[in-house]
Protein backbone atom coordinates (compact mmCIF):
# COMPACT_ATOMS: atom_id res chain seq x y z
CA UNK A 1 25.47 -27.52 -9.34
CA UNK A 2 26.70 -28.29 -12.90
CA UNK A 3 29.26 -26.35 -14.24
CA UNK A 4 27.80 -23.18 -16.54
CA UNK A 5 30.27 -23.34 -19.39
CA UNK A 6 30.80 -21.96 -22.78
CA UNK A 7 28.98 -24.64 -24.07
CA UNK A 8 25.84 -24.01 -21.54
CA UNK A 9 25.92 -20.31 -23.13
CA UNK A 10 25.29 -21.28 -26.48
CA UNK A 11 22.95 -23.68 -26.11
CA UNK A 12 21.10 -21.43 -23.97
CA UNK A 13 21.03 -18.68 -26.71
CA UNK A 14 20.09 -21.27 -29.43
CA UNK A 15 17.32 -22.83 -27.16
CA UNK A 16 15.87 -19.45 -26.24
CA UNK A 17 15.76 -18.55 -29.97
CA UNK A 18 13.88 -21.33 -30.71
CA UNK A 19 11.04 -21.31 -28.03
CA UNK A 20 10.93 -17.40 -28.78
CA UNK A 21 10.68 -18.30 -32.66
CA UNK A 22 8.52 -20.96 -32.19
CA UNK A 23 5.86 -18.84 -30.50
CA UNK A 24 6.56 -15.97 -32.97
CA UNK A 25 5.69 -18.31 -35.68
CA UNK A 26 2.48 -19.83 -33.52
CA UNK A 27 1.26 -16.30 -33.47
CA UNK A 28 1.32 -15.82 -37.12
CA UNK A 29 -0.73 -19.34 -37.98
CA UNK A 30 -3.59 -18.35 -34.76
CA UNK A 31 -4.14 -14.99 -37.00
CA UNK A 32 -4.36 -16.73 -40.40
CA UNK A 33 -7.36 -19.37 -37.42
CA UNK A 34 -4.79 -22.16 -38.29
CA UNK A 35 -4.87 -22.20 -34.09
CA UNK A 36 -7.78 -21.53 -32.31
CA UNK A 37 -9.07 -20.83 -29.00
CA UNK A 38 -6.79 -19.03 -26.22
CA UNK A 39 -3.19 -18.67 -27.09
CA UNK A 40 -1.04 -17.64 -24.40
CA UNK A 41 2.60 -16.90 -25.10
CA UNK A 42 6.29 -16.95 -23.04
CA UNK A 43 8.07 -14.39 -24.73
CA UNK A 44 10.23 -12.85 -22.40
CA UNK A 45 10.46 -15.54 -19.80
CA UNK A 46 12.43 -17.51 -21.85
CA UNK A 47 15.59 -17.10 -18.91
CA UNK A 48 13.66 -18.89 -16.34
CA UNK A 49 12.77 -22.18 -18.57
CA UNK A 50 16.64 -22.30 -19.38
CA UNK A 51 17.92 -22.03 -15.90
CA UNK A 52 15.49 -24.16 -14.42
CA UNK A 53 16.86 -27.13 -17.22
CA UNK A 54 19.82 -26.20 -16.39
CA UNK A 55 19.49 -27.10 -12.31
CA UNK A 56 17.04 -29.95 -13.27
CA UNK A 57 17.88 -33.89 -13.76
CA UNK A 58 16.08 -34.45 -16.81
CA UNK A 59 16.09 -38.21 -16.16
CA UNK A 60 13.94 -38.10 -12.94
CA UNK A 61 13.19 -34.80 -11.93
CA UNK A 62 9.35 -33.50 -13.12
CA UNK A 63 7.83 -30.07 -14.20
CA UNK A 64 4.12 -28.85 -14.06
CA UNK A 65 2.89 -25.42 -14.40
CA UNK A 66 -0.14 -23.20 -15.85
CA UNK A 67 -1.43 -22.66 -19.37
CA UNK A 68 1.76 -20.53 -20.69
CA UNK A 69 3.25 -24.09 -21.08
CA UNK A 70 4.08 -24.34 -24.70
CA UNK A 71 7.78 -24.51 -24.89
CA UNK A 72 8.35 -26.07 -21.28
CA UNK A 73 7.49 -29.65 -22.94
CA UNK A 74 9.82 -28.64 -25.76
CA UNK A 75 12.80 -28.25 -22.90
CA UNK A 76 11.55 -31.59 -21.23
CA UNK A 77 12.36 -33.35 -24.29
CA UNK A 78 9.04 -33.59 -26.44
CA UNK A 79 9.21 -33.32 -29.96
CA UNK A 80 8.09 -29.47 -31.12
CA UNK A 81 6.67 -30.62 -33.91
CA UNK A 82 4.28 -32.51 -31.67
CA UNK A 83 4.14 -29.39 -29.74
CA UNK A 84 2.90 -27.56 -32.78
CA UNK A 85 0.27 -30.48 -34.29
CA UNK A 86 -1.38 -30.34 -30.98
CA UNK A 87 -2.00 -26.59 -31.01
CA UNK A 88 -2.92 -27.02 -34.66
CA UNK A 89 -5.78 -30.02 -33.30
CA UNK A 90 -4.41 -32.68 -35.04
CA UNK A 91 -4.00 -36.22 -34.68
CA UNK A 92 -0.36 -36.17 -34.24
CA UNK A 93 0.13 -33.74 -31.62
CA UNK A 94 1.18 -34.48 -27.88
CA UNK A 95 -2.47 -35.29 -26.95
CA UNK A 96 -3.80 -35.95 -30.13
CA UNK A 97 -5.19 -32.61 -31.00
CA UNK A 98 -7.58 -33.07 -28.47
CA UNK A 99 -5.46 -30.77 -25.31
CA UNK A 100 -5.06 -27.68 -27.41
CA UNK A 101 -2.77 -24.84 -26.24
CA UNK A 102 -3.33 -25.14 -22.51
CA UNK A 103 -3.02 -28.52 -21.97
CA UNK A 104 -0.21 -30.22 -23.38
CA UNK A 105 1.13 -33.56 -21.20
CA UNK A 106 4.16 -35.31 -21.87
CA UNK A 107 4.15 -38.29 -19.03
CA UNK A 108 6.97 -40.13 -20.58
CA UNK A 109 9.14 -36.46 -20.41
CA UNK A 110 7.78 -36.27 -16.96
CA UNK A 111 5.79 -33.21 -18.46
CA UNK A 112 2.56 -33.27 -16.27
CA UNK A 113 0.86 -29.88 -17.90
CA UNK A 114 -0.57 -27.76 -19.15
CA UNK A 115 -3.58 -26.31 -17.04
CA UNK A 116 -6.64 -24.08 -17.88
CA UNK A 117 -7.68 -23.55 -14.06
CA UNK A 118 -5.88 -20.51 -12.47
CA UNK A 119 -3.52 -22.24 -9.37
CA UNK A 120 -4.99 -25.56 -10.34
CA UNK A 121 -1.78 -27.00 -10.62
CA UNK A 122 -0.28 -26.08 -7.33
CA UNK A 123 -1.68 -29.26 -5.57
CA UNK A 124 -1.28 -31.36 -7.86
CA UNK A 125 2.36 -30.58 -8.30
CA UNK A 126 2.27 -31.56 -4.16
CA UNK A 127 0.65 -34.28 -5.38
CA UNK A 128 3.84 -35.85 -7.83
CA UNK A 129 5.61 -34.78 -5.04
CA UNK A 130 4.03 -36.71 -2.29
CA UNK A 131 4.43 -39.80 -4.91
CA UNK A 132 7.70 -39.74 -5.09
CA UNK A 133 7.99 -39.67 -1.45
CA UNK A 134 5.84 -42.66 -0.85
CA UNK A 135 7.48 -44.44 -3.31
CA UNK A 136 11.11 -43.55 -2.13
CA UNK A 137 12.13 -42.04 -5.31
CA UNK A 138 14.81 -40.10 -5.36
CA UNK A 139 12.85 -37.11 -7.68
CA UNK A 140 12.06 -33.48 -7.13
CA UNK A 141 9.19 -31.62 -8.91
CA UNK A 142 8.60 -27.89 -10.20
CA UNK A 143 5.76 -26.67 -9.81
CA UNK A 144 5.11 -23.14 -11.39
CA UNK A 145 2.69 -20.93 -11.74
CA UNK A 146 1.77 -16.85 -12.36
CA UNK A 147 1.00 -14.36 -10.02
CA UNK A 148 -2.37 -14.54 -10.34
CA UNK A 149 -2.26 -17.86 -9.17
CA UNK A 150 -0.78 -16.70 -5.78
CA UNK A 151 -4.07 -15.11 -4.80
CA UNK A 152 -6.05 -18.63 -4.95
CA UNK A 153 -7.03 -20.66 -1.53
CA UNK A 154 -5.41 -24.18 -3.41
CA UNK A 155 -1.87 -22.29 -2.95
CA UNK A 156 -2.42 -21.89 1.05
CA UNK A 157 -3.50 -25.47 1.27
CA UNK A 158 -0.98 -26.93 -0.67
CA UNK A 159 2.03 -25.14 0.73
CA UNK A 160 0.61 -26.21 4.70
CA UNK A 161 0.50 -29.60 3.79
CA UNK A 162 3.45 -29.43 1.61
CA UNK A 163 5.63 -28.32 4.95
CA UNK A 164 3.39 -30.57 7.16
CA UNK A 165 4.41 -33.78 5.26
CA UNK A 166 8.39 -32.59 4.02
CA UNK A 167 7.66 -32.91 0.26
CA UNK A 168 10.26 -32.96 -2.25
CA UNK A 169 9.10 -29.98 -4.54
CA UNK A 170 9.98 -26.72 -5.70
CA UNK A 171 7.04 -23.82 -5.88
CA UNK A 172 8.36 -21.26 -8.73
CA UNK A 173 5.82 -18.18 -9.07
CA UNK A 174 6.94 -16.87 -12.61
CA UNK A 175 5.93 -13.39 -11.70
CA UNK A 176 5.30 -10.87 -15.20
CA UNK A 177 4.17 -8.63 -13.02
CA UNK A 178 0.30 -8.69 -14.06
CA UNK A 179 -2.29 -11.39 -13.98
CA UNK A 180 -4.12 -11.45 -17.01
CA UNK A 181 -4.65 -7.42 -17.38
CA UNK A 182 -4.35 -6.67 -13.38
CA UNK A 183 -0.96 -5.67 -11.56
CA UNK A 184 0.96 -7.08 -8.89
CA UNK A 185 -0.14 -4.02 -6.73
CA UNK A 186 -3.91 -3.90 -7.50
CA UNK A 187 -4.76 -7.29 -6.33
CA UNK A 188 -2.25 -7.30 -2.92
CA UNK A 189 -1.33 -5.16 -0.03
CA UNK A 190 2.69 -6.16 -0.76
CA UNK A 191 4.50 -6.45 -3.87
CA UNK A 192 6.72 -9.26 -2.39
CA UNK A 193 5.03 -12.61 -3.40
CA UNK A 194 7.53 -14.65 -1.78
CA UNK A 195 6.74 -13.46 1.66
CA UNK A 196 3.95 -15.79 1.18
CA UNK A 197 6.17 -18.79 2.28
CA UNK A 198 7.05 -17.00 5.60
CA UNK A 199 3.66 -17.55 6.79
CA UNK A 200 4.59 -21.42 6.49
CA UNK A 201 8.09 -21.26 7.69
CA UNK A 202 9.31 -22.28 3.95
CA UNK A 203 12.54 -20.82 2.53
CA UNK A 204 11.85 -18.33 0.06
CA UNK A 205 13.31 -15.86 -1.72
CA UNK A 206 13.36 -13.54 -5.10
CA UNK A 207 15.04 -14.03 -8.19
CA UNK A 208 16.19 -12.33 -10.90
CA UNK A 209 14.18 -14.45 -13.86
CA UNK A 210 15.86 -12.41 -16.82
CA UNK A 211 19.48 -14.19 -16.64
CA UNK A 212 19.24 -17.69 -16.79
CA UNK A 213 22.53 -18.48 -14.63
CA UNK A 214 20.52 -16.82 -11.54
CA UNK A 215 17.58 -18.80 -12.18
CA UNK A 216 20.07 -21.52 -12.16
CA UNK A 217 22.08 -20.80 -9.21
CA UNK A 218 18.65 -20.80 -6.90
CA UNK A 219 16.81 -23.44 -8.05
CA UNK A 220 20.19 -25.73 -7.75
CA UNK A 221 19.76 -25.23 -4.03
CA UNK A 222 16.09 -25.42 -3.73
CA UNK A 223 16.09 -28.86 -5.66
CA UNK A 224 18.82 -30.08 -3.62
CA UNK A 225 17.10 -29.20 -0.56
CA UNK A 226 14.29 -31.13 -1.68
CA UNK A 227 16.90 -34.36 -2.76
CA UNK A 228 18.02 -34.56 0.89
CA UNK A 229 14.89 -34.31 2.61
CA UNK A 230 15.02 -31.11 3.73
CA UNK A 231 11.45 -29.84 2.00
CA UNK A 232 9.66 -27.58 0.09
CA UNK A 233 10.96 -24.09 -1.45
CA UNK A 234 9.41 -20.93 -2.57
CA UNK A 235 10.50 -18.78 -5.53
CA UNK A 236 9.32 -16.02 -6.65
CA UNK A 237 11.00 -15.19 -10.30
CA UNK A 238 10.35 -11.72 -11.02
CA UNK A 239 10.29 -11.97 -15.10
CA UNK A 240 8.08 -10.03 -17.54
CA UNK A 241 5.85 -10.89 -20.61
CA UNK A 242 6.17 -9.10 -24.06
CA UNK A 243 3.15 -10.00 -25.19
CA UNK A 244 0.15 -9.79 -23.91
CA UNK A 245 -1.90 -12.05 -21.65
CA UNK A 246 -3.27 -14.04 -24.30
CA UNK A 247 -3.65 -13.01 -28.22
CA UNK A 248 -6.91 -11.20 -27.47
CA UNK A 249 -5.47 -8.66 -25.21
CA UNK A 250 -5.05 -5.23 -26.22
CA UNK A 251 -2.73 -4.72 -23.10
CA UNK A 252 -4.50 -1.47 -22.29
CA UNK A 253 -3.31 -1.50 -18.76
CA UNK A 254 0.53 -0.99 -19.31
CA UNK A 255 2.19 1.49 -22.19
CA UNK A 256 4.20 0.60 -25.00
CA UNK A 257 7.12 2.81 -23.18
CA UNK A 258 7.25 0.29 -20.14
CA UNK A 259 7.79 -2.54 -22.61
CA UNK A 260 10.21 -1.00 -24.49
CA UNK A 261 11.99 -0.19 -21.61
CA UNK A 262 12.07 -3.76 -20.23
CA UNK A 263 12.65 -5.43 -23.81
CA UNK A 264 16.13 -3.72 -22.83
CA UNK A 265 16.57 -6.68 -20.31
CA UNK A 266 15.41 -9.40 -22.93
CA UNK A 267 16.92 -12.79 -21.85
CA UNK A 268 17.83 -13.71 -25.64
CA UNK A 269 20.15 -10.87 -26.01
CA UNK A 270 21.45 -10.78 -22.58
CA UNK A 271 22.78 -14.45 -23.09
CA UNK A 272 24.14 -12.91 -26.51
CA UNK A 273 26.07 -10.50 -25.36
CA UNK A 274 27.61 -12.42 -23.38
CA UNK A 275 28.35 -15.12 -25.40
CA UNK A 276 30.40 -12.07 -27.82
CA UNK A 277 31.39 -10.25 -24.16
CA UNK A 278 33.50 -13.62 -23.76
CA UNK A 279 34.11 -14.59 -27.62
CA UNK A 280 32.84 -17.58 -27.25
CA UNK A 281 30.88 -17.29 -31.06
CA UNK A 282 31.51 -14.95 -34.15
CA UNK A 283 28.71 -13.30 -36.21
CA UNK A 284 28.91 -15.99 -38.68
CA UNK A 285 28.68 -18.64 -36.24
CA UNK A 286 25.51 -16.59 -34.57
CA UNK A 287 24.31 -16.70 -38.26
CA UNK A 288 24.31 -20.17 -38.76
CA UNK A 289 22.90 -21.04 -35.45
CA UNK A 290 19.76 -18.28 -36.34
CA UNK A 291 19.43 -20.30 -39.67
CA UNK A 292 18.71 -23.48 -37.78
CA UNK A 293 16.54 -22.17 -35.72
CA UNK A 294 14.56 -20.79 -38.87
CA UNK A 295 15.05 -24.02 -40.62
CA UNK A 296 13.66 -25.88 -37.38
CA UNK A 297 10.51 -23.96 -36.67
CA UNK A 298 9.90 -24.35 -40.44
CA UNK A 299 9.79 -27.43 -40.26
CA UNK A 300 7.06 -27.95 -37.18
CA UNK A 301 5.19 -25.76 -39.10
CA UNK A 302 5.01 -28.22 -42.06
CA UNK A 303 4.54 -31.17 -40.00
CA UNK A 304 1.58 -29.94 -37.96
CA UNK A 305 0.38 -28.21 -41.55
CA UNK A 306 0.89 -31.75 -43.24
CA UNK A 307 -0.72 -33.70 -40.35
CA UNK A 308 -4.65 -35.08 -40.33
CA UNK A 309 -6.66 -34.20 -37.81
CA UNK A 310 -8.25 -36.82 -35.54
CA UNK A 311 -10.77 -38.81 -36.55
CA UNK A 312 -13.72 -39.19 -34.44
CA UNK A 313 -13.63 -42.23 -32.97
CA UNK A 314 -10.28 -40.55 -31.11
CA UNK A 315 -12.32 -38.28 -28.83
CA UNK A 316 -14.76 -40.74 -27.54
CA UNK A 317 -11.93 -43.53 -26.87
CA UNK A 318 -10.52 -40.95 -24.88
CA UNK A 319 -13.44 -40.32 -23.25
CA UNK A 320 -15.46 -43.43 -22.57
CA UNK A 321 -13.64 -46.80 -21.07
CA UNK A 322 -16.31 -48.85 -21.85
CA UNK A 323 -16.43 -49.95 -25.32
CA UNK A 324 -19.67 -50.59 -25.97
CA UNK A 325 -20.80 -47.45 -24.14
CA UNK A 326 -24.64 -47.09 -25.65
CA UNK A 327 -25.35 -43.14 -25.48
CA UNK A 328 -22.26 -42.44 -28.52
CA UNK A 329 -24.27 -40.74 -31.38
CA UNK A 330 -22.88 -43.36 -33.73
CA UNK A 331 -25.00 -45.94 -31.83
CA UNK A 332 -28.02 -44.44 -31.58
């Protein structure tokens, strides 16, 4: 595993700041309809995107996961101004405006999504997987998902062939404890996701998902298990969400006193205090690195405010191989 330094701490904190910023600021614009549609945001969860960048090789290694997937590209290596044009709709995001919030792809950052359909991506994930093993590369891939997504028929499948045919990939359920506005407890007769993977004779385990050196720690083992050959892991992250499930929720199924009670565990500040526990920072230096992080987000703001949107022609091109496809309304 590589070392967790001083170093690792503070670019944790300042990483975590941003994504959490970021989103803060992405909330504001969908208000003011500068984003539209479903908006689903990671505050809270922050630790479990650092640790797992952390354990990671960023130069082969690949990541896909659900619809919360806005700041996971941003870790991968995309541009977050990108990030933000393509949740604005415009012509210079990651898919050219045309993915929206829950589909951004970043092949080149070995960012495969960003998707709408609830477990969708847990075969697919198998999928990279399998490619890399037919192709002898020496890659792993995460593949994440919610808890909601444990309840679909595509996860069963995918972790019986996954075992069947030794693939090199990581399943990481990022469990907030509800799905959408239903609980853990409603929707299953045990609490314990990761039990799930005993039914398939695949290590699993929980993990604390609020400290970002535990998230670390595990999925350093599971991906090396994967490197050498020896298969598939199951992780269930035990995390929580801030927000709600999307913008539209009212959250009417949990009280404000249970989230104030677990914004006491809040990634961000645990990483913070222990950045001062150790003296690794002053105040002032926290200051400065908070300015950035302002100064950053600012400025994906103005670049996805600045940007054009698409023009048509975009859509169908991405649509339509052939060119002179006879049914575009232009042509008729």
């Amino acid at each position: 595993m590589k070392k967790i330094t001083k170093k690792t701490y503070l670019d944790w904190y300042e990483n975590m700041l941003f994504w959490r910023k970021f989103e803060d600021k992405l909330a504001q614009v969908y208000i003011k309809q500068k984003v539209r549609g479903f908006l689903h945001l990671y505050n809270g969860q922050e630790a479990v995107l650092a640790g797992a960048l952390h354990a990671m090789d960023l130069e082969k290694d690949r990541m896909i996961t659900a619809y919360r997937n806005h700041v996971q590209p941003i870790g991968m290596g995309v541009d977050p101004k990108k990030v933000m044009a393509e949740l604005y709709g415009k012509g210079t995001g990651t898919s050219k405006g045309l993915g929206g919030s829950m589909h951004i792809f970043a092949k080149e950052h070995r960012f495969y999504g960003g998707h709408g359909i609830v477990g969708g991506q847990i075969p697919l994930g198998a999928g990279l997987a399998f490619a890399d093993r037919y192709f002898e590369r020496d890659a792993v891939t995460l593949t994440f998902m919610g808890d909601g997504a444990t309840r679909q028929g595509s996860l069963h499948e995918t972790f019986n062939l996954a075992m069947l045919w030794n693939l090199p990939v990581v399943f990481c359920v990022e469990n907030n404890g509800y799905a959408m506005g239903t609980s853990v407890k409603r929707t299953s007769n045990h609490t314990d996701i990761y039990k799930l993977g005993m039914g398939y004779e695949m290590p699993c385990k929980p993990v604390d998902g609020m400290k970002p050196e535990v998230v670390a720690k595990e999925l350093d083992e599971a991906i090396d298990r994967a490197r050498r050959g020896d298969g598939p892991t199951f992780l269930e992250i035990r995390t929580y969400r801030y927000r709600g499930h999307s913008m539209s929720d009212a959250q009417h199924y949990r009280t404000k006193e249970e989230v104030k009670k677990k914004q006491e565990e809040d990634p961000i500040s645990y990483v913070l205090h222990k950045i001062y526990q150790e003296k690794w920072a002053t105040e002032e230096e926290i200051k400065k690195v908070d300015k950035k992080v302002k100064e950053r987000v600012k400025e994906c703001e103005q670049f996805a405010e600045e940007s054009d949107y698409p023009e048509l022609n975009v859509m169908y091109d991405s649509v339509y191989e052939q060119e002179d496809y006879p049914f575009l309304p232009h042509k008729l």
